[in-house]
C-alpha atoms as a PDB file:
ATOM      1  CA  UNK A   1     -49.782  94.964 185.042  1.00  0.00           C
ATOM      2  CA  UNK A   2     -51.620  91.689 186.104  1.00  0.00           C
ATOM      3  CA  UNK A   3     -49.495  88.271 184.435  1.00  0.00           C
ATOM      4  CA  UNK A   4     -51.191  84.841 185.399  1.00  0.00           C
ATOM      5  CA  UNK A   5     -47.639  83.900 185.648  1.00  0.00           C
ATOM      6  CA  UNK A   6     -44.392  85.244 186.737  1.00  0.00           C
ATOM      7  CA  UNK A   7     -41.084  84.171 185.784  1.00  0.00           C
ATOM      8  CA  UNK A   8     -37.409  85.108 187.017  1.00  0.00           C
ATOM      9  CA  UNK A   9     -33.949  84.191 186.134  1.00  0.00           C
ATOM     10  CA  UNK A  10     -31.584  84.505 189.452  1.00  0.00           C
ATOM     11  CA  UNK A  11     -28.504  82.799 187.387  1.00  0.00           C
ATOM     12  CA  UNK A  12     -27.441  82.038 183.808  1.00  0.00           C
ATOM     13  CA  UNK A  13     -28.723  77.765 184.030  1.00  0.00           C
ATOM     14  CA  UNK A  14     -31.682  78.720 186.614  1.00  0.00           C
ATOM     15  CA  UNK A  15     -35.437  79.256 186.054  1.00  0.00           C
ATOM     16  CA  UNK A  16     -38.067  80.056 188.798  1.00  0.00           C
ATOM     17  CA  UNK A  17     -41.785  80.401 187.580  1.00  0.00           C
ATOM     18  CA  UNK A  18     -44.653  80.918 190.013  1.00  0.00           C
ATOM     19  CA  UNK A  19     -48.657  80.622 189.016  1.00  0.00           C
ATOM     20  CA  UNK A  20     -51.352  80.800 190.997  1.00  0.00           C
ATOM     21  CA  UNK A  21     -53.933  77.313 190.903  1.00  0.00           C
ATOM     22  CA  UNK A  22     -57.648  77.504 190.562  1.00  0.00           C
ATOM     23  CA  UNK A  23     -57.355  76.131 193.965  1.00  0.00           C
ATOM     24  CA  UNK A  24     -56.037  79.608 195.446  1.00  0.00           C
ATOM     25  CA  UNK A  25     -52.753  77.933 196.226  1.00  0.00           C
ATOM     26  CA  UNK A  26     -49.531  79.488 194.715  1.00  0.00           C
ATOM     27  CA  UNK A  27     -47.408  76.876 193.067  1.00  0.00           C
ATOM     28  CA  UNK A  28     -43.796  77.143 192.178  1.00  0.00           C
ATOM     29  CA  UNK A  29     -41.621  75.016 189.408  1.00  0.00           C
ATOM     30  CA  UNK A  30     -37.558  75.469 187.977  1.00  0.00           C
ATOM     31  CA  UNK A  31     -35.774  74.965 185.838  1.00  0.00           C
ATOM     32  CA  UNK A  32     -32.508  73.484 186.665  1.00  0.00           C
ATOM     33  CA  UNK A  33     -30.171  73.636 183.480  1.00  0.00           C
ATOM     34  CA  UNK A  34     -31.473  70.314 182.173  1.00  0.00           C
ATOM     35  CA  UNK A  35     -35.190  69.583 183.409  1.00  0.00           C
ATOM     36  CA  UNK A  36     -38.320  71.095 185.165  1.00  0.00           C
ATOM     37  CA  UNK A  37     -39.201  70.178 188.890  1.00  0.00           C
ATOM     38  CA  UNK A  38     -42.455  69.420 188.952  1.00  0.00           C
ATOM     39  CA  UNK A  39     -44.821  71.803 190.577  1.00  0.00           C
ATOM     40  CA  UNK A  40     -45.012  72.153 194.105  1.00  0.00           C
ATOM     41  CA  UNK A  41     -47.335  73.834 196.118  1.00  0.00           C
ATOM     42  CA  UNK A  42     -46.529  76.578 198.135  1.00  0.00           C
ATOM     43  CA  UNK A  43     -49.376  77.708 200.562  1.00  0.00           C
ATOM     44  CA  UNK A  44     -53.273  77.925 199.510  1.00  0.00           C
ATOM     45  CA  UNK A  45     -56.018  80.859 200.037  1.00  0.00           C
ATOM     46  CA  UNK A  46     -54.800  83.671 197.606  1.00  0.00           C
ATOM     47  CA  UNK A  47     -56.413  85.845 194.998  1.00  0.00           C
ATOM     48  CA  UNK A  48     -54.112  87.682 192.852  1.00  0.00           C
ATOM     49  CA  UNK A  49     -51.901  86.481 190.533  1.00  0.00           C
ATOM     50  CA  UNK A  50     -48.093  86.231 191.777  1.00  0.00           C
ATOM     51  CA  UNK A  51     -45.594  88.860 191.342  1.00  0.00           C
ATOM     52  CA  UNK A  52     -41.836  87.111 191.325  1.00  0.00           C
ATOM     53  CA  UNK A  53     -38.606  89.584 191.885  1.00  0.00           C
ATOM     54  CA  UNK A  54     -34.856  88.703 191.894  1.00  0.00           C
ATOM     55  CA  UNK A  55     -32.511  90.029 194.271  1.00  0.00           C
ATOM     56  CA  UNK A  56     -29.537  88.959 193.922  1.00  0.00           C
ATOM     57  CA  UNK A  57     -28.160  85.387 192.670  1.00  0.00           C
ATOM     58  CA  UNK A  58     -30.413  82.252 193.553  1.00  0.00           C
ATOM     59  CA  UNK A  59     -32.925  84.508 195.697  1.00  0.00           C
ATOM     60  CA  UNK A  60     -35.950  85.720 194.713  1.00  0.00           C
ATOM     61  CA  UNK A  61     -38.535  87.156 196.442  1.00  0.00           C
ATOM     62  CA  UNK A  62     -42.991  86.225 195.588  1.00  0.00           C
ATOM     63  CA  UNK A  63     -45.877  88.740 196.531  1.00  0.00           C
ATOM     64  CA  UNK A  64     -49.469  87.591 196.566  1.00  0.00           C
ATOM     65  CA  UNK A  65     -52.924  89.014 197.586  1.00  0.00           C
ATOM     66  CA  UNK A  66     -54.240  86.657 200.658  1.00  0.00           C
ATOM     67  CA  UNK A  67     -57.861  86.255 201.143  1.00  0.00           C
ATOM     68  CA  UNK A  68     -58.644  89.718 202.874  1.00  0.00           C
ATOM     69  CA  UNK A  69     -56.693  91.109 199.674  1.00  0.00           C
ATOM     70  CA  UNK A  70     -53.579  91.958 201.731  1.00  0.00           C
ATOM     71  CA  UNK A  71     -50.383  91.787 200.467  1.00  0.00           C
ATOM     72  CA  UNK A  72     -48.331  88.823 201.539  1.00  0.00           C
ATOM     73  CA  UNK A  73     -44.441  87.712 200.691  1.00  0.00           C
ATOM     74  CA  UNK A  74     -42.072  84.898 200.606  1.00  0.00           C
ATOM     75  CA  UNK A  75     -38.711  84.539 199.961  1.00  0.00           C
ATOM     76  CA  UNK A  76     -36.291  82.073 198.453  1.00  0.00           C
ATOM     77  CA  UNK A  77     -33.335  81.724 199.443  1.00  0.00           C
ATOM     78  CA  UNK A  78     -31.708  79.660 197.251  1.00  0.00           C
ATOM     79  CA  UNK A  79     -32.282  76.696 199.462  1.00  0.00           C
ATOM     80  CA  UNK A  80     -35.923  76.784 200.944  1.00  0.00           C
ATOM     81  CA  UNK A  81     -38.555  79.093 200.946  1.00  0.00           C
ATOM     82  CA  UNK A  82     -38.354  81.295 204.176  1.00  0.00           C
ATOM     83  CA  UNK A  83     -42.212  81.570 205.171  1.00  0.00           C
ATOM     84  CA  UNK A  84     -44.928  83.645 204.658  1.00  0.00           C
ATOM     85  CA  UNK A  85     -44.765  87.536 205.890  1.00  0.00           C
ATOM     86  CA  UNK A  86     -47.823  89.930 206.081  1.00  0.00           C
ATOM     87  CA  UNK A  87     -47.573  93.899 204.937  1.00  0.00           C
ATOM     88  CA  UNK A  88     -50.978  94.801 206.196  1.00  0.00           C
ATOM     89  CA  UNK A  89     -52.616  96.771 203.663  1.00  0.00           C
ATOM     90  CA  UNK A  90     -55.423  96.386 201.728  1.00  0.00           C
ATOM     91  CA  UNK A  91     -55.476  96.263 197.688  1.00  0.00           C
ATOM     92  CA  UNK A  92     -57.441  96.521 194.670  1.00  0.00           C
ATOM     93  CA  UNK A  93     -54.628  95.566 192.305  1.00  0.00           C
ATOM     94  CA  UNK A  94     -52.006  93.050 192.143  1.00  0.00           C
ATOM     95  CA  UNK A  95     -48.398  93.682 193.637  1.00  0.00           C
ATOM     96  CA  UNK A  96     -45.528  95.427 191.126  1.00  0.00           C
ATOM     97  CA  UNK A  97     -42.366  94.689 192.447  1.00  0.00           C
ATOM     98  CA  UNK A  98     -39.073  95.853 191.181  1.00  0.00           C
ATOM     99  CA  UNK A  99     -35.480  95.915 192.511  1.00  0.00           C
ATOM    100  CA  UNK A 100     -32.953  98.649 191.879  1.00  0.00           C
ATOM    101  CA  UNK A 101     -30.152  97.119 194.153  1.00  0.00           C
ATOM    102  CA  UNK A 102     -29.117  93.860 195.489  1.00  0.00           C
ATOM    103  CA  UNK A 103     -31.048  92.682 198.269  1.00  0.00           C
ATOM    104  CA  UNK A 104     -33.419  96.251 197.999  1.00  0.00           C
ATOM    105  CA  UNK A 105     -37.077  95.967 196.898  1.00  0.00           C
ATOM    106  CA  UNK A 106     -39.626  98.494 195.849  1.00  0.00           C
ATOM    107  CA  UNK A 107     -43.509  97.455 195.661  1.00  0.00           C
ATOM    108  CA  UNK A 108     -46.403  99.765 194.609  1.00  0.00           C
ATOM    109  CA  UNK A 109     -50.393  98.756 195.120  1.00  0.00           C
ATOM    110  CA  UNK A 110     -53.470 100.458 194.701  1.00  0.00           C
ATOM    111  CA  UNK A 111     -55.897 100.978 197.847  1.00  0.00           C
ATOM    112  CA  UNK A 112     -59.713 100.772 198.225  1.00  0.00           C
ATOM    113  CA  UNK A 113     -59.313 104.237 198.061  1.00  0.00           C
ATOM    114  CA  UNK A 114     -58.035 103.879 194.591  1.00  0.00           C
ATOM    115  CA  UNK A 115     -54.629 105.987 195.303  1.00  0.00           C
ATOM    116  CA  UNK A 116     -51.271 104.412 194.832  1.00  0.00           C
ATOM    117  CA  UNK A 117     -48.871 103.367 197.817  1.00  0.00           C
ATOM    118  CA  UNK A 118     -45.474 101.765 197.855  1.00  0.00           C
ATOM    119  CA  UNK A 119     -43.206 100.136 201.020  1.00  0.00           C
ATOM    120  CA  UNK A 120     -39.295  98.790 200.958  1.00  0.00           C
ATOM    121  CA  UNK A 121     -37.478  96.505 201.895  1.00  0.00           C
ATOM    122  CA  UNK A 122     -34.385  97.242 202.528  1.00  0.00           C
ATOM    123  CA  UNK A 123     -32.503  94.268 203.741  1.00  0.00           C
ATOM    124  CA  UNK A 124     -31.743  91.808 206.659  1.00  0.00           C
ATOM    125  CA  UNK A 125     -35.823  91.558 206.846  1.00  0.00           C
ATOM    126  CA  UNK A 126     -36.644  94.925 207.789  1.00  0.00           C
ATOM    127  CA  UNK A 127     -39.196  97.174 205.946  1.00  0.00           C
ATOM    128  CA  UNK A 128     -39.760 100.579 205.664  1.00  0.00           C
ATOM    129  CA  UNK A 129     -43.543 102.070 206.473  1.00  0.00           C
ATOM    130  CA  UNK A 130     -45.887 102.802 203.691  1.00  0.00           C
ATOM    131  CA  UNK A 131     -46.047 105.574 201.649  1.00  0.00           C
ATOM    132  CA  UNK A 132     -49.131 107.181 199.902  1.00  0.00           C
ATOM    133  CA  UNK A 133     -48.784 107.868 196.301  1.00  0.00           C
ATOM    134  CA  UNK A 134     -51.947 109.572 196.150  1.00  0.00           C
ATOM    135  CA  UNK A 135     -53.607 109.925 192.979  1.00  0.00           C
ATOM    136  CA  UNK A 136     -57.212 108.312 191.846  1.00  0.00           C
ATOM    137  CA  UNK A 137     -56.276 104.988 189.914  1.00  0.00           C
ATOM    138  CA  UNK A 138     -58.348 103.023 187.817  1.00  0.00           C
ATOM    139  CA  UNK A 139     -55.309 100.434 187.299  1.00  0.00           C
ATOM    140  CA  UNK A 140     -52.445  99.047 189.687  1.00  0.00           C
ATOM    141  CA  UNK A 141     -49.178 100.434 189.121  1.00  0.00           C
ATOM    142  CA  UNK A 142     -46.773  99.721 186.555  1.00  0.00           C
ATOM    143  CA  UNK A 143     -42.658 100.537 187.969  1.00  0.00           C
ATOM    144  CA  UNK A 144     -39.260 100.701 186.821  1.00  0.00           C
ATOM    145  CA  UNK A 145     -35.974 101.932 187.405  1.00  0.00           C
ATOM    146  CA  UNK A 146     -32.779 102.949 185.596  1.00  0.00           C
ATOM    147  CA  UNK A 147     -30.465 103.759 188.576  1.00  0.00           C
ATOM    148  CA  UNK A 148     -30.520 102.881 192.814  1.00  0.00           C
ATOM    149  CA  UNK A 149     -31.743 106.454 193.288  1.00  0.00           C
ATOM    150  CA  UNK A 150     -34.946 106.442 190.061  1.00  0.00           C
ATOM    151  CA  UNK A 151     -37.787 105.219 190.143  1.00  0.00           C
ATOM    152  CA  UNK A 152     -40.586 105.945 187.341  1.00  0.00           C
ATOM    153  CA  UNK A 153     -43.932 104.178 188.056  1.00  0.00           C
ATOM    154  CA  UNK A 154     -47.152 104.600 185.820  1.00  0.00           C
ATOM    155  CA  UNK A 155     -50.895 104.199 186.032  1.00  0.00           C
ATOM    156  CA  UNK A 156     -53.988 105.089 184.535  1.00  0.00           C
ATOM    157  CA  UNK A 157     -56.196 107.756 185.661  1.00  0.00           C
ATOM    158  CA  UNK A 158     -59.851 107.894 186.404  1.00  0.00           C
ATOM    159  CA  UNK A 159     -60.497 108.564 182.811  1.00  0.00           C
ATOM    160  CA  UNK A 160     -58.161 106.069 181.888  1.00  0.00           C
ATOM    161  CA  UNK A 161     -55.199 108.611 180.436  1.00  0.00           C
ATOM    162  CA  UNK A 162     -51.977 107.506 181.660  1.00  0.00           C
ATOM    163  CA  UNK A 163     -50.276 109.092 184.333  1.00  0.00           C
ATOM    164  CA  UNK A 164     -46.723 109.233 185.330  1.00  0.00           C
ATOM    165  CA  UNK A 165     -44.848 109.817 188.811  1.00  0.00           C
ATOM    166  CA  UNK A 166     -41.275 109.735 189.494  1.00  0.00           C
ATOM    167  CA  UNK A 167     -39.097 109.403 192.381  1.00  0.00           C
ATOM    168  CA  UNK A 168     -35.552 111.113 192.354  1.00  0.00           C
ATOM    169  CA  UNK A 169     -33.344 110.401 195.256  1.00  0.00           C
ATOM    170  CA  UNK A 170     -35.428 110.994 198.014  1.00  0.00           C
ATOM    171  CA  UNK A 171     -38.290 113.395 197.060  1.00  0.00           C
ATOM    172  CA  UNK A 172     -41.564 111.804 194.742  1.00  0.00           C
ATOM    173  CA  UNK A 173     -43.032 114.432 192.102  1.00  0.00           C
ATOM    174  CA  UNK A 174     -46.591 114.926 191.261  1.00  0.00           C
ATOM    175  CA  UNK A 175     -48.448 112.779 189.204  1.00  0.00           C
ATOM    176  CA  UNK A 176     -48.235 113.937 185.561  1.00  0.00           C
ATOM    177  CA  UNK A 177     -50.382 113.398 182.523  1.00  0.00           C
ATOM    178  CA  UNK A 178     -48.945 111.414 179.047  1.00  0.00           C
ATOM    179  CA  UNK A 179     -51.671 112.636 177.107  1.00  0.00           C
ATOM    180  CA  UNK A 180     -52.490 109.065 175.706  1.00  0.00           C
ATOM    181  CA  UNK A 181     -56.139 107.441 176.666  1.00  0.00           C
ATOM    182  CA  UNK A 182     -55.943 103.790 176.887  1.00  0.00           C
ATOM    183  CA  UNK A 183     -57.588 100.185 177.124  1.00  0.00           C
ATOM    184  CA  UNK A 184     -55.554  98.517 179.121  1.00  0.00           C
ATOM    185  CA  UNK A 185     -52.854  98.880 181.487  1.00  0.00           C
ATOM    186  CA  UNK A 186     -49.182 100.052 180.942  1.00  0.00           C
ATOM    187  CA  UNK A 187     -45.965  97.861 180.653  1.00  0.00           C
ATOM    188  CA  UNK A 188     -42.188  99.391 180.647  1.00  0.00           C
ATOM    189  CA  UNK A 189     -38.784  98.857 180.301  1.00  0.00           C
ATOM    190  CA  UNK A 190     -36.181 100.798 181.000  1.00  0.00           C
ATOM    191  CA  UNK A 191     -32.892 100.026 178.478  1.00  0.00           C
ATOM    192  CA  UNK A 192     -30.471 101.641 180.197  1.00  0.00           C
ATOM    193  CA  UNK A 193     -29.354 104.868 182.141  1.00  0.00           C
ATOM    194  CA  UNK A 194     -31.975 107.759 181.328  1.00  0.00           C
ATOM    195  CA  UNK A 195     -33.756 105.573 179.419  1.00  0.00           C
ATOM    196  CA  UNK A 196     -37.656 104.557 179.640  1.00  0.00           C
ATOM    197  CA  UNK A 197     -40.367 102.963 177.161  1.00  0.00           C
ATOM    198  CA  UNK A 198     -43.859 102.823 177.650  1.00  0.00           C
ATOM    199  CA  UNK A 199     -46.050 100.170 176.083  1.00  0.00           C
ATOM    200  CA  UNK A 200     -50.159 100.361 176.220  1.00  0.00           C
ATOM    201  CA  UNK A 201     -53.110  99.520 174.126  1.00  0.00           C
ATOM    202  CA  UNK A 202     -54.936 102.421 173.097  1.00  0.00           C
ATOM    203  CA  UNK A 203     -59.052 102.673 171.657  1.00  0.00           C
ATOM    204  CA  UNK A 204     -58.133 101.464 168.695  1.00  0.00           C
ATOM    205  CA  UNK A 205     -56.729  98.727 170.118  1.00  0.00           C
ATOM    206  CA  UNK A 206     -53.724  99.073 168.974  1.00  0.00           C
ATOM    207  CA  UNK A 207     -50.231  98.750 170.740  1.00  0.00           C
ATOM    208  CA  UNK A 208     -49.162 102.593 171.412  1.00  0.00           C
ATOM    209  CA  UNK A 209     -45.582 102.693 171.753  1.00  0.00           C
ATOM    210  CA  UNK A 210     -45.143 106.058 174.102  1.00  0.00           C
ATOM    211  CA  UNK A 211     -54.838  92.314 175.284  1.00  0.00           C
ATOM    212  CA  UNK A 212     -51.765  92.669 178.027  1.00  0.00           C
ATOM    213  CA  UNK A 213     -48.245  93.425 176.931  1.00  0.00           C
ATOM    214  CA  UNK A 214     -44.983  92.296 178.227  1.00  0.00           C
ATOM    215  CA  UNK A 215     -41.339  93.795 177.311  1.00  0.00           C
ATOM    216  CA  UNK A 216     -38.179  92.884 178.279  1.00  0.00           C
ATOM    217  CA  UNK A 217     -34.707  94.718 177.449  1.00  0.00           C
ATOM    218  CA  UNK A 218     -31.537  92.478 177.238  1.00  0.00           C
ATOM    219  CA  UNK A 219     -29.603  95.423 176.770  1.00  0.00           C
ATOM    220  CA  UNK A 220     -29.292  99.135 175.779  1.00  0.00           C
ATOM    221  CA  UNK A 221     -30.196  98.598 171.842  1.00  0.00           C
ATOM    222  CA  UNK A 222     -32.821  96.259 171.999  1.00  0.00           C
ATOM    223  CA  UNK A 223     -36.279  95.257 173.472  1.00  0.00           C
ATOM    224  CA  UNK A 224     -38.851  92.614 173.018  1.00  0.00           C
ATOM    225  CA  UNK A 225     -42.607  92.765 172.737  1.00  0.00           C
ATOM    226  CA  UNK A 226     -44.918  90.066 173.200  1.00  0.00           C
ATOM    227  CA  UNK A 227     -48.746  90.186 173.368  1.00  0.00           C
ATOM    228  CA  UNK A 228     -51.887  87.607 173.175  1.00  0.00           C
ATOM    229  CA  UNK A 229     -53.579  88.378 169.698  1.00  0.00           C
ATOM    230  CA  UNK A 230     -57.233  88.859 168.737  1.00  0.00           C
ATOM    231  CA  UNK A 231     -57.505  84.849 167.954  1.00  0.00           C
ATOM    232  CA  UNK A 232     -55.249  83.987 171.324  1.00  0.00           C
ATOM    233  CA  UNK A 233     -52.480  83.105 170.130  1.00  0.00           C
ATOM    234  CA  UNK A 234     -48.690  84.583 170.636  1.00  0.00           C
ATOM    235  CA  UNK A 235     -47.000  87.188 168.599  1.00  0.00           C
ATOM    236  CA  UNK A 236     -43.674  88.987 168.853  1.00  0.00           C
ATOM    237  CA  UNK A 237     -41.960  92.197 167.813  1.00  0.00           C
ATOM    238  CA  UNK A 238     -38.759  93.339 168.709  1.00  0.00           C
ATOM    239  CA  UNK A 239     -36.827  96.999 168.498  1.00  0.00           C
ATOM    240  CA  UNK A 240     -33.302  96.786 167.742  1.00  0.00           C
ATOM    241  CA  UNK A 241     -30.589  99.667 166.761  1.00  0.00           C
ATOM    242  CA  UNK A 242     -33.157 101.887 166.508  1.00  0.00           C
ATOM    243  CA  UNK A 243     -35.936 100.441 164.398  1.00  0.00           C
ATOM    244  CA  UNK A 244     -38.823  97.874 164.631  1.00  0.00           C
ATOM    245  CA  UNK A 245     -39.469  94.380 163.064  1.00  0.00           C
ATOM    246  CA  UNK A 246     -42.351  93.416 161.717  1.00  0.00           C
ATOM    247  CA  UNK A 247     -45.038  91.332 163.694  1.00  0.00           C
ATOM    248  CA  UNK A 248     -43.987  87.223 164.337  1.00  0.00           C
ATOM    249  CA  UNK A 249     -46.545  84.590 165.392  1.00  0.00           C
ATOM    250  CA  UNK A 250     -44.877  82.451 167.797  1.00  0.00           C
ATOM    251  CA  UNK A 251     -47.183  79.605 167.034  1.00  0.00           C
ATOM    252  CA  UNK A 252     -50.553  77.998 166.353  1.00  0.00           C
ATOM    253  CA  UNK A 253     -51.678  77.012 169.792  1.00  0.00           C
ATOM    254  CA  UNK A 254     -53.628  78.806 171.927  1.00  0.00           C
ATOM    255  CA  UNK A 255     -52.753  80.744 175.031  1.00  0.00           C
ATOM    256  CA  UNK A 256     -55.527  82.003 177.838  1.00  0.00           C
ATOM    257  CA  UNK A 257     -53.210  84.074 179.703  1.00  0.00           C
ATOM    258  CA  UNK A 258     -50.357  86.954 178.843  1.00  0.00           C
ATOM    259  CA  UNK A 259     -47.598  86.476 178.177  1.00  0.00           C
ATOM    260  CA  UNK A 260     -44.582  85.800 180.975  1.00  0.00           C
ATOM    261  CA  UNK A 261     -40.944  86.682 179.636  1.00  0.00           C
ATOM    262  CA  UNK A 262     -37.226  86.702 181.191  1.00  0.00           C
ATOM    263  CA  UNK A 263     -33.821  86.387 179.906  1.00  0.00           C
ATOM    264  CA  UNK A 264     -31.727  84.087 182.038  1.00  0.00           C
ATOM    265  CA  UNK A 265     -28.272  85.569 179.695  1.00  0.00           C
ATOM    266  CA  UNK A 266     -27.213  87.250 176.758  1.00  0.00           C
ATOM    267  CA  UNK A 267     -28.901  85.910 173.617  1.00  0.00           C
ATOM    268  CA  UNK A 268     -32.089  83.591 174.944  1.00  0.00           C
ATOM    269  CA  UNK A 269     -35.210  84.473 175.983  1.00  0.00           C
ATOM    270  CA  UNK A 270     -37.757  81.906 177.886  1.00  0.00           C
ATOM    271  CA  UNK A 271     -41.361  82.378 177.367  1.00  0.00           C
ATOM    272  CA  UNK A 272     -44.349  81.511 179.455  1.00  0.00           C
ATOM    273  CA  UNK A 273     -48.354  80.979 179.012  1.00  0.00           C
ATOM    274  CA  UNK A 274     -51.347  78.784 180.481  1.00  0.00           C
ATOM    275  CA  UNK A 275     -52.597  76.994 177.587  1.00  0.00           C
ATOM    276  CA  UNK A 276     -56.022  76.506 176.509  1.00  0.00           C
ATOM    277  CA  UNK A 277     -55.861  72.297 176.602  1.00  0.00           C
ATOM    278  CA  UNK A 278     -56.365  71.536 180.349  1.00  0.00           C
ATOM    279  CA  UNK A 279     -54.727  74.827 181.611  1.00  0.00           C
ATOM    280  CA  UNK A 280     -51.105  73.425 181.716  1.00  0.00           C
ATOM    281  CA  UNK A 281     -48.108  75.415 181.366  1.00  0.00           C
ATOM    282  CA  UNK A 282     -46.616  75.901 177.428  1.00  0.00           C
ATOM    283  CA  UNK A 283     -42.369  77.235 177.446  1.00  0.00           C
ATOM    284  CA  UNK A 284     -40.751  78.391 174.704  1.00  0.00           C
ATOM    285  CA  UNK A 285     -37.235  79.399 173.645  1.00  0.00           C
ATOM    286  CA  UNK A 286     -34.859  81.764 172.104  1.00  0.00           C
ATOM    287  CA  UNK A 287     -31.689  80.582 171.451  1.00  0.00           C
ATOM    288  CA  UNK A 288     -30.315  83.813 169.716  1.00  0.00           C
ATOM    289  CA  UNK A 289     -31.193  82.498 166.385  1.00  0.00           C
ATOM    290  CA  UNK A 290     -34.791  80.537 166.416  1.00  0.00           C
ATOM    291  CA  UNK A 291     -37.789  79.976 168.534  1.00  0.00           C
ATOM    292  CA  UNK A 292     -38.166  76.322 170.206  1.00  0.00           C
ATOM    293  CA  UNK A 293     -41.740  76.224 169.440  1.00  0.00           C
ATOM    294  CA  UNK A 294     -44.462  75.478 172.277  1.00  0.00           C
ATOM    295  CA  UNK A 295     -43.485  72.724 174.288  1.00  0.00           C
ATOM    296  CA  UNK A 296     -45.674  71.354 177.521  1.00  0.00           C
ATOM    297  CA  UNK A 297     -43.455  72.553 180.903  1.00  0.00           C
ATOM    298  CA  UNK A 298     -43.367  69.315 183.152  1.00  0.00           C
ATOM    299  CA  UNK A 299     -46.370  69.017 185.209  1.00  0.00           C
ATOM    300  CA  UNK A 300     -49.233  69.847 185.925  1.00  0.00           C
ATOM    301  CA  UNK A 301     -50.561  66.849 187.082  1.00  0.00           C
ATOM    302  CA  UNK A 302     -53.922  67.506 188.842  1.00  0.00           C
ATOM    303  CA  UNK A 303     -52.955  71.291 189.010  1.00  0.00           C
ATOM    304  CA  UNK A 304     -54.663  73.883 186.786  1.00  0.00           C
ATOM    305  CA  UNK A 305     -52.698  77.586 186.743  1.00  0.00           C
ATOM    306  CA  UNK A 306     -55.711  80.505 186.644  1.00  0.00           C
ATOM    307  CA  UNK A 307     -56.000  81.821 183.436  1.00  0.00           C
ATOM    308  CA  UNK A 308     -57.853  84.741 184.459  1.00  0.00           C
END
């Protein structure tokens, strides 16, 4: 799934969002408890949107396409950023990144080739080789994972069906057909232990529950569902104790990106888009009981965030 911005939580007052500039640079603001940074600029010359992935409390790691479409990383580390790494390979999607243990990440591309690959890192810097996924892809990779030793990861096909692959323990299955033809690439969540579900937008373009879509779980009975409509503008639905609410707009203005979502604790939500006045950065909030409305993130001044 491609997000003009990324967004993680690494503690219950902290806020790290990452966006990539019409410039090609890669620029970083937080969120503190009580104000935004401003942006800051973190190295120039990419072309993929970030992909931003927690680790473990005030560290984060940031994967980016450079400008021979290999995938590069940083990391924070709760201090500084550490510097720029290369994982020589080249891509045709942007980086999915997900972490199933502290300090332990899992990223899946998709080659010129158009089959799927994933690498690890698996602490204290080091990094496992490669590994072909095979298949023939005509989307990056969509990945999740409900326990240190599952990982599900999704993608569709050359005829645009999605497909479905699984690792358990140490062994990866075959790819698998869903049976479902759609328009636009898969999102997941995965609520808790055994649990997985799969978001996409079929012909119809409707949202097939089986424009971009982001979900987030806060916990085991409930996910959230946020998507740009057909007039681009933000709208919410959410699945809780086992049934669906009906369709919120979050809003008048309008938004030229998807949508970027996290939970930073229990009850709130933080939502992120590029707006279509100047390309600045719009937040909005959920404190458990109402929606902030749009508000203007500090910054940018001089800085416009992609919105493509």
């Amino acid at each position: 799934m491609t997000h003009q911005l990324s967004s993680v939580s690494t503690s219950s007052g902290r806020i790290d969002v990452v966006g990539l500039g019409t410039d090609s640079s890669c620029y970083h603001m937080s969120w503190d408890g009580s104000s935004w940074t401003g942006w800051n600029t973190i190295k120039g010359g990419f072309t993929s949107p970030p992909e931003a992935i927690a680790v473990n409390p005030n560290r984060f790691f940031i994967f980016l396409l450079g400008s021979h479409n290999d995938c590069r990383y940083n990391i924070w580390t709760g201090v500084q950023w550490n510097g720029w790494g290369a994982l020589e390979k080249g891509c045709t999607s942007t980086v999915r990144a997900i972490s199933r243990a502290p300090e332990r990440v899992d990223i899946f591309v998709r080659d010129y080739g158009s089959e799927g690959w994933t690498r690890s890192y698996t602490g204290n810097y080091r990094w496992s080789k490669w590994t072909n996924l095979g298949g023939i892809l005509n989307s990056g990779i969509e990945a999740v994972s409900w326990g240190p030793d599952r990982i599900d990861i999704f993608a569709l096909g050359n005829d645009n069906t999605v497909l479905h692959k699984w690792l358990d323990g140490n062994d990866w299955s075959d790819w698998e057909s869903l049976g479902i033809v759609a328009t636009g690439p898969v999102s997941a969540v995965s609520r808790g232990l055994n649990s997985i579900d799969v978001f996409v937008k079929g012909t119809d373009n409707a949202l097939r529950h089986n424009s971009d879509i982001k979900v987030i779980s806060r916990d085991k009975d409930r996910m959230d569902v946020f998507v740009r409509g057909s007039k681009n503008d933000a709208w919410h639905i959410y699945w809780h104790n086992g049934r669906w609410s009906q369709w919120g707009r979050l809003g008048d203005d309008i938004i030229l990106s998807s949508i970027s979502a996290v939970s930073r604790e229990a009850g709130t939500m933080d939502i992120f888009a590029v707006a279509g006045e100047k390309s600045a950065i719009l937040h909005q909030t959920w404190n458990g009981e109402t929606w902030s409305g749009w508000k203007p993130c500090a910054g940018p001044v001089g800085i416009q965030i992609r919105n493509t």
